[in-house]
Every structure is written in structure tokens, then in C-alpha cells.
PDB file of N, CA and C in Angstrom:
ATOM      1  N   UNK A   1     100.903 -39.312 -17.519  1.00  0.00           N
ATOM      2  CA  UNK A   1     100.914 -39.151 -16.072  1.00  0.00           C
ATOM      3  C   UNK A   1     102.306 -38.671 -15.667  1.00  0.00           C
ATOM      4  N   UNK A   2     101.976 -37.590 -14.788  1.00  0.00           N
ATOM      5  CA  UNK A   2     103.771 -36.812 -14.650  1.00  0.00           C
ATOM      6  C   UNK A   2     104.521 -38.022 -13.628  1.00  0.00           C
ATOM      7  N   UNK A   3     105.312 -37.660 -13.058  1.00  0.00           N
ATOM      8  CA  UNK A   3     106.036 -38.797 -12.443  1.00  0.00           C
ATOM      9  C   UNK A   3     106.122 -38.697 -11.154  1.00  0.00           C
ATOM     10  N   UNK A   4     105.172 -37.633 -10.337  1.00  0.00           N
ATOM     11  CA  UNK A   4     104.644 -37.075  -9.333  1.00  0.00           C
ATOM     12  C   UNK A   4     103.211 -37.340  -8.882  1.00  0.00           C
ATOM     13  N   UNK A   5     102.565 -37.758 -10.064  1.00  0.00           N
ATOM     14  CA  UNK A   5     100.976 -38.564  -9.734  1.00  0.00           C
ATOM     15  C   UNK A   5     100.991 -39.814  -9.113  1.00  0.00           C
ATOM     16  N   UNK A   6     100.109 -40.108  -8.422  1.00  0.00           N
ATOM     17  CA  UNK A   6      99.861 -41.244  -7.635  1.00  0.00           C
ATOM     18  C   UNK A   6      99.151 -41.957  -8.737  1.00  0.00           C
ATOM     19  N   UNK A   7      99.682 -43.366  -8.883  1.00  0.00           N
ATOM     20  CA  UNK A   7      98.858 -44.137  -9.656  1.00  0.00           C
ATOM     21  C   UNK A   7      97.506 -45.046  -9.230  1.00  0.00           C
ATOM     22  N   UNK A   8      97.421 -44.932  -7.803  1.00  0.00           N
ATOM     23  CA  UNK A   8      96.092 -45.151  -7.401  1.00  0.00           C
ATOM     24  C   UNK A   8      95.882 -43.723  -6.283  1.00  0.00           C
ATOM     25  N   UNK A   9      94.457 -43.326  -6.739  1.00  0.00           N
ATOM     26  CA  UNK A   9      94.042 -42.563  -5.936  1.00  0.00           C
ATOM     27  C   UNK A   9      93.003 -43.633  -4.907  1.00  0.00           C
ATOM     28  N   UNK A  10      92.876 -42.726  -3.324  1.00  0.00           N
ATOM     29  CA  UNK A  10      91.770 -43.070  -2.402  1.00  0.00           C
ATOM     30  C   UNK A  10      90.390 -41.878  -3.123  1.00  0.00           C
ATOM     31  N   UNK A  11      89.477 -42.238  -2.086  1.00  0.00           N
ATOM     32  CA  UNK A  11      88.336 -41.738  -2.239  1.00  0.00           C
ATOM     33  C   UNK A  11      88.400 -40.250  -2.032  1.00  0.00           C
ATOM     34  N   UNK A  12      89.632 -40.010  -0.728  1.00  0.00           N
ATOM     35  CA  UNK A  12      90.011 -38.468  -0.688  1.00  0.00           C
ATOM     36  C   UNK A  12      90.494 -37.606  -1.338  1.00  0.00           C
ATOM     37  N   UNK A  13      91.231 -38.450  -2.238  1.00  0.00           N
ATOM     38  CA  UNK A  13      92.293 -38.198  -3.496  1.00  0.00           C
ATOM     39  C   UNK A  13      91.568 -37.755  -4.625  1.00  0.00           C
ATOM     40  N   UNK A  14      90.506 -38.236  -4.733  1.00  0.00           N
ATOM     41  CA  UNK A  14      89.274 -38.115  -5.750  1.00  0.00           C
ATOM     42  C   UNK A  14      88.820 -37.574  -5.489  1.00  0.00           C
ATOM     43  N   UNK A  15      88.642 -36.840  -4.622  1.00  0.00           N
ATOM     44  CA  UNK A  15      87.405 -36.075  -3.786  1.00  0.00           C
ATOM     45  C   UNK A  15      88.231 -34.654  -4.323  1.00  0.00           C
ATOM     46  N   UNK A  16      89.500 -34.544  -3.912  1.00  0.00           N
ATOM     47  CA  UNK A  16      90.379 -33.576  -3.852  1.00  0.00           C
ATOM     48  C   UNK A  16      90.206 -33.102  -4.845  1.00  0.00           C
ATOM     49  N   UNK A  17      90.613 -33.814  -6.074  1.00  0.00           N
ATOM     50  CA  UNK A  17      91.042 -33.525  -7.030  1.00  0.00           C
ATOM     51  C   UNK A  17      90.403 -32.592  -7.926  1.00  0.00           C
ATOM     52  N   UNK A  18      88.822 -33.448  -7.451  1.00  0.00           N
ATOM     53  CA  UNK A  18      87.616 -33.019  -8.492  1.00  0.00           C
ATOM     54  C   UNK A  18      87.567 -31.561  -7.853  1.00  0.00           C
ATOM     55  N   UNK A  19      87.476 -31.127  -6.143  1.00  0.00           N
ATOM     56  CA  UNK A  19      87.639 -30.042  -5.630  1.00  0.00           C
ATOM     57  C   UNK A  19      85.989 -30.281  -5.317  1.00  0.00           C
ATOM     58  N   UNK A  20      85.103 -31.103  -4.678  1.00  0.00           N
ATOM     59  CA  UNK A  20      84.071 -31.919  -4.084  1.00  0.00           C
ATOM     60  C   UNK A  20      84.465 -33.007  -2.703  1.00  0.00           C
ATOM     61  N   UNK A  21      83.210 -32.779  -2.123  1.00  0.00           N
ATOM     62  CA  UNK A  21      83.159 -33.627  -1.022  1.00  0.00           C
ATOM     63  C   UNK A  21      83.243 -35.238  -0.756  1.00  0.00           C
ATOM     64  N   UNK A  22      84.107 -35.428  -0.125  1.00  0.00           N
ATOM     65  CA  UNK A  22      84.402 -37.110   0.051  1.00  0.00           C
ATOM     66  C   UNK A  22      82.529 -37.447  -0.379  1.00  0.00           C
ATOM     67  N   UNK A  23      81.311 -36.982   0.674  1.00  0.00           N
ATOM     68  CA  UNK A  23      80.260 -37.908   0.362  1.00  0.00           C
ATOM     69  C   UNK A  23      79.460 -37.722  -0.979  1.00  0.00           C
ATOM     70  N   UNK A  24      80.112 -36.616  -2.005  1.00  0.00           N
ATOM     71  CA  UNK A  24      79.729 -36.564  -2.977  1.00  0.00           C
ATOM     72  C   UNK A  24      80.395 -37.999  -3.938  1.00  0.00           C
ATOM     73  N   UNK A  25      81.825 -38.319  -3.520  1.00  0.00           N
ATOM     74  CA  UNK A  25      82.305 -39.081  -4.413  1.00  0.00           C
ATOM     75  C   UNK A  25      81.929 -40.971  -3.967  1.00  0.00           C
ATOM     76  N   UNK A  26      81.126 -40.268  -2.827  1.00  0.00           N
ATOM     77  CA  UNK A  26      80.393 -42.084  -2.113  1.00  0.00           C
ATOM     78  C   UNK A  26      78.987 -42.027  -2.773  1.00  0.00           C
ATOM     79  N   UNK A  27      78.150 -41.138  -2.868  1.00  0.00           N
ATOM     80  CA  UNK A  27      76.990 -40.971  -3.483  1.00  0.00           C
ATOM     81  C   UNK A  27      77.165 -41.821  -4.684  1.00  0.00           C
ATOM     82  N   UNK A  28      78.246 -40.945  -5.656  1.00  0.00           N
ATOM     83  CA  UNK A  28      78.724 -41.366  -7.174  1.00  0.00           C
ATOM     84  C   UNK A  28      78.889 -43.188  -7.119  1.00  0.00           C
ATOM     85  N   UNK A  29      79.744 -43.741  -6.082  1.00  0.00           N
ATOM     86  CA  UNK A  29      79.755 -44.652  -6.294  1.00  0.00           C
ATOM     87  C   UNK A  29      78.445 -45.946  -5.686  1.00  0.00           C
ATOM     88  N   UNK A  30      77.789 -45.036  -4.967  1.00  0.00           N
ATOM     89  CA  UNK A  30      76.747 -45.604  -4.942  1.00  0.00           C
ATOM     90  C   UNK A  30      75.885 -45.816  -5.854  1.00  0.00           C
ATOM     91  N   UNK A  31      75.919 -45.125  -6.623  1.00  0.00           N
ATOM     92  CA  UNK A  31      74.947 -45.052  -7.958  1.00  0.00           C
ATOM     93  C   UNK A  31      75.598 -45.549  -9.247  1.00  0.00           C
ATOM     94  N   UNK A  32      76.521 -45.680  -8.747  1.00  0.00           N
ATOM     95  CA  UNK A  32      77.454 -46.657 -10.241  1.00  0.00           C
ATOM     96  C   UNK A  32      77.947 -45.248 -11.331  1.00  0.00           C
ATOM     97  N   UNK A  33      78.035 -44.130 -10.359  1.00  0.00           N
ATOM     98  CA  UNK A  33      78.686 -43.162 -11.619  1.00  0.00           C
ATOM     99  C   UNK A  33      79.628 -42.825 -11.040  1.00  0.00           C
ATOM    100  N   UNK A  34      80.559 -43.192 -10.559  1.00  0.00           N
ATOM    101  CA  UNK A  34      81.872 -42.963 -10.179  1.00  0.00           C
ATOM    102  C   UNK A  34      82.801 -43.634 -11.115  1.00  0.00           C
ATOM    103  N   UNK A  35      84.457 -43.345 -11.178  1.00  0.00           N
ATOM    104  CA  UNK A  35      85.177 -44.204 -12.400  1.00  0.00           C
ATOM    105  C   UNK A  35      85.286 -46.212 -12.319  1.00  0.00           C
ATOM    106  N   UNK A  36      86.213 -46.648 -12.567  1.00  0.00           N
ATOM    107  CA  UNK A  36      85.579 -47.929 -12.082  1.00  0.00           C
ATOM    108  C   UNK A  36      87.256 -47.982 -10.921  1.00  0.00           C
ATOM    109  N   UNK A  37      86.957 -48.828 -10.022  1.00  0.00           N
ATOM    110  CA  UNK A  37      87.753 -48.720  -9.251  1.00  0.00           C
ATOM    111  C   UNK A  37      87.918 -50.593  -8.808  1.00  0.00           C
ATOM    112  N   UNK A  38      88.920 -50.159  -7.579  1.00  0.00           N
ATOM    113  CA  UNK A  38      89.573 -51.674  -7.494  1.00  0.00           C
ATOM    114  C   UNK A  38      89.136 -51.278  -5.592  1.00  0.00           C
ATOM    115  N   UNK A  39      89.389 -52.430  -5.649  1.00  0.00           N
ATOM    116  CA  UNK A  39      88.785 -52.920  -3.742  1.00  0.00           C
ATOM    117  C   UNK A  39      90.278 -53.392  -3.274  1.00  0.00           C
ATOM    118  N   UNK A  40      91.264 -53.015  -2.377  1.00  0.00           N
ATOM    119  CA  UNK A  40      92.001 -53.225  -1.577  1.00  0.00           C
ATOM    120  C   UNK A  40      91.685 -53.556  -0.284  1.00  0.00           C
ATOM    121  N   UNK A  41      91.259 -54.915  -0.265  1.00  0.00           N
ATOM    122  CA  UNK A  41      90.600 -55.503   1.544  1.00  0.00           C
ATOM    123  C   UNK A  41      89.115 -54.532   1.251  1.00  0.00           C
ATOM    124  N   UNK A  42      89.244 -53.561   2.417  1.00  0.00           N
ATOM    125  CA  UNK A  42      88.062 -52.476   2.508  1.00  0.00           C
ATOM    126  C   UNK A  42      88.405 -51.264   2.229  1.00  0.00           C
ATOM    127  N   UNK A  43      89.543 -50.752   1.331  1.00  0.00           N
ATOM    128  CA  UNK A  43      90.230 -49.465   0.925  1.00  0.00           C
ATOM    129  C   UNK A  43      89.451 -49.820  -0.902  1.00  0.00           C
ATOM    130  N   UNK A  44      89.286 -48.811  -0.996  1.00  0.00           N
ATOM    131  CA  UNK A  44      88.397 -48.222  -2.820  1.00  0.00           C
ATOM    132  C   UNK A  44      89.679 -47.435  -3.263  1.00  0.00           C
ATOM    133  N   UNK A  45      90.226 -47.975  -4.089  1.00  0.00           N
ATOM    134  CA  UNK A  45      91.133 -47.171  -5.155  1.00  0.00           C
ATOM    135  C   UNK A  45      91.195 -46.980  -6.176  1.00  0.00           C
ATOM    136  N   UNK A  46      91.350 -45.670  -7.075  1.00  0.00           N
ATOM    137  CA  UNK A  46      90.855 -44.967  -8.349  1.00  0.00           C
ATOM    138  C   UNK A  46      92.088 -45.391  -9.250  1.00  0.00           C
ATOM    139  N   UNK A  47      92.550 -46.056 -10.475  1.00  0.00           N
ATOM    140  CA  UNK A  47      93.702 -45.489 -11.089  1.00  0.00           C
ATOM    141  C   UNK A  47      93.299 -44.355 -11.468  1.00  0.00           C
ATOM    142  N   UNK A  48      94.381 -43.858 -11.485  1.00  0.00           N
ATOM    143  CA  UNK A  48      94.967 -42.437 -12.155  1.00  0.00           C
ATOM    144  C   UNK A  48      94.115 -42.721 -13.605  1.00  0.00           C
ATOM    145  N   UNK A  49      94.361 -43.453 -14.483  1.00  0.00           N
ATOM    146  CA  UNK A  49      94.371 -43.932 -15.586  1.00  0.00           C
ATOM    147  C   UNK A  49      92.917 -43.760 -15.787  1.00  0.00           C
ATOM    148  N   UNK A  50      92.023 -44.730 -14.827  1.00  0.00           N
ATOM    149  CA  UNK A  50      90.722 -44.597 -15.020  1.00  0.00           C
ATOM    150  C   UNK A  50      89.801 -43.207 -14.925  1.00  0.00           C
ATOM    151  N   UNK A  51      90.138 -42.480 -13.549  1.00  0.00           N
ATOM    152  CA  UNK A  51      90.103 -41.351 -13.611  1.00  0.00           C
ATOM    153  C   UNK A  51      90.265 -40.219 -14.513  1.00  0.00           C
ATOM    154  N   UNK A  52      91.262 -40.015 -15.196  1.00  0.00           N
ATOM    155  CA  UNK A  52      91.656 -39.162 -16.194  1.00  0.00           C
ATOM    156  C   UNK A  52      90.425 -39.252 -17.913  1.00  0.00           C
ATOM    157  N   UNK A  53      90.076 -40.661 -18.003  1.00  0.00           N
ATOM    158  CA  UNK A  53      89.297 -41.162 -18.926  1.00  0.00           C
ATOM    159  C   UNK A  53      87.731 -40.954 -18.209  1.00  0.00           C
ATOM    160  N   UNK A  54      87.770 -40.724 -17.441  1.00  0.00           N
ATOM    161  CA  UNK A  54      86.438 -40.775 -16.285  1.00  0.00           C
ATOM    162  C   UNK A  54      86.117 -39.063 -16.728  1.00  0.00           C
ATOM    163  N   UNK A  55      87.251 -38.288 -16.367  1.00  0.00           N
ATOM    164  CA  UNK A  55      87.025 -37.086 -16.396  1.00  0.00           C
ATOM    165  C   UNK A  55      86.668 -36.402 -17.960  1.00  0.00           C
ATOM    166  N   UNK A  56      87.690 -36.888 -19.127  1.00  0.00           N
ATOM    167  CA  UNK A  56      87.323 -36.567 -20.203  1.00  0.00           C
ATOM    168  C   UNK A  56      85.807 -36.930 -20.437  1.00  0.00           C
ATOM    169  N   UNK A  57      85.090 -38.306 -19.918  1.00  0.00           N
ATOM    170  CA  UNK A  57      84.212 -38.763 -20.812  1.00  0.00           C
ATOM    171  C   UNK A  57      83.136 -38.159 -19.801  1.00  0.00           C
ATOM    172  N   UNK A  58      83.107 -36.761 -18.534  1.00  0.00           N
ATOM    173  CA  UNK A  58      82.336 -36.038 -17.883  1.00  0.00           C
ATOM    174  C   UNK A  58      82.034 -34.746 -18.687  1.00  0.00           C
ATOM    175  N   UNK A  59      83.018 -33.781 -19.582  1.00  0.00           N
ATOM    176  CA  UNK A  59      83.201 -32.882 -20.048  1.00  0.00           C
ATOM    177  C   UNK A  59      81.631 -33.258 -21.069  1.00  0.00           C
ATOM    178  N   UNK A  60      81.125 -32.043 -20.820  1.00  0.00           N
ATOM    179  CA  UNK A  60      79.600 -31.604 -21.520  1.00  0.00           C
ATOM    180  C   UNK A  60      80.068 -31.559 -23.130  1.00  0.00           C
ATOM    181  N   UNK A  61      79.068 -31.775 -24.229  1.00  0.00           N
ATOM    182  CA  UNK A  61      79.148 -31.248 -25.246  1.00  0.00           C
ATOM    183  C   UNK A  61      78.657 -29.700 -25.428  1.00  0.00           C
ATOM    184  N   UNK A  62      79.243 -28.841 -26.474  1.00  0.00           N
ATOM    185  CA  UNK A  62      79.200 -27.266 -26.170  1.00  0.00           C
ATOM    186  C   UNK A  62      77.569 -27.422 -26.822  1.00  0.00           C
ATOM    187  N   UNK A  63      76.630 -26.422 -26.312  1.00  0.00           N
ATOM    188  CA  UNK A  63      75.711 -26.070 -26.845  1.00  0.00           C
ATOM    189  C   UNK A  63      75.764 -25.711 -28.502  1.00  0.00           C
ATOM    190  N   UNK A  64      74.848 -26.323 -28.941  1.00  0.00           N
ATOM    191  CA  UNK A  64      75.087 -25.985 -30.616  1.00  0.00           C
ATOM    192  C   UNK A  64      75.588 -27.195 -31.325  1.00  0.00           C
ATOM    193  N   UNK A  65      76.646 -28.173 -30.117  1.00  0.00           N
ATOM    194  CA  UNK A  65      77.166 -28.871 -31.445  1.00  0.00           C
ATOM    195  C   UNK A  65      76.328 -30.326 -31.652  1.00  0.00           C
ATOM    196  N   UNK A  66      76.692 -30.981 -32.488  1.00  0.00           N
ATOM    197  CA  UNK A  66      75.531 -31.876 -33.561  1.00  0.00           C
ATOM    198  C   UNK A  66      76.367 -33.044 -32.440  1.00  0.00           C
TER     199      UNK A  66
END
């Protein structure tokens, strides 16, 4: 993580990032496929950390491979 990343993202932050709509990333967590996140009062926050592992484990396998 560079030293310029936020170590908790909001829902907007996530939204941003992915380059998708805030109610796409409420859908996700409605359905339990969003990364796992932490509850601040009534604020939803992403680590960085979780996210980044969230994103690798989204990446498709290439057609063809076993």
C-alpha cells in the first residue's frame, strides 16, 4: 500500500475505485459479495487490505486454463 492510500475506504471510495456506482457497491453488499468490511456507528468501511485481496480473488480465470 503506497503511503498515499487510505487505509479504510467508504462505500464511495469503493465505488470509485472499482469505476461503478455507489448502488452497485450496496447491491454487492446486500448479497454478501462485497469485500468484508467493518461498521463505524452507521459508516461501512473497506480496508484497503481487504479490498485489494477482494479484487485479486474477482479476476476471471483465462479461457482454456485447467
Amino acid at each position: 500500500m503506497s503511503a498515499t492510500a487510505k487505509p479504510w475506504l467508504s462505500v464511495r471510495d469503493f465505488a470509485d475505485l472499482l469505476g461503478v456506482p455507489e448502488r452497485t457497491v450496496r447491491a454487492w453488499r446486500l448479497q454478501g459479495r462485497d469485500p468484508e468490511s467493518v461498521n463505524f456507528g452507521r459508516h461501512v468501511r473497506y480496508s484497503r487490505e481487504a479490498v485489494d485481496e477482494w479484487i485479486t480473488a474477482q479476476r476471471a480465470t483465462p479461457r482454456g486454463a485447467a
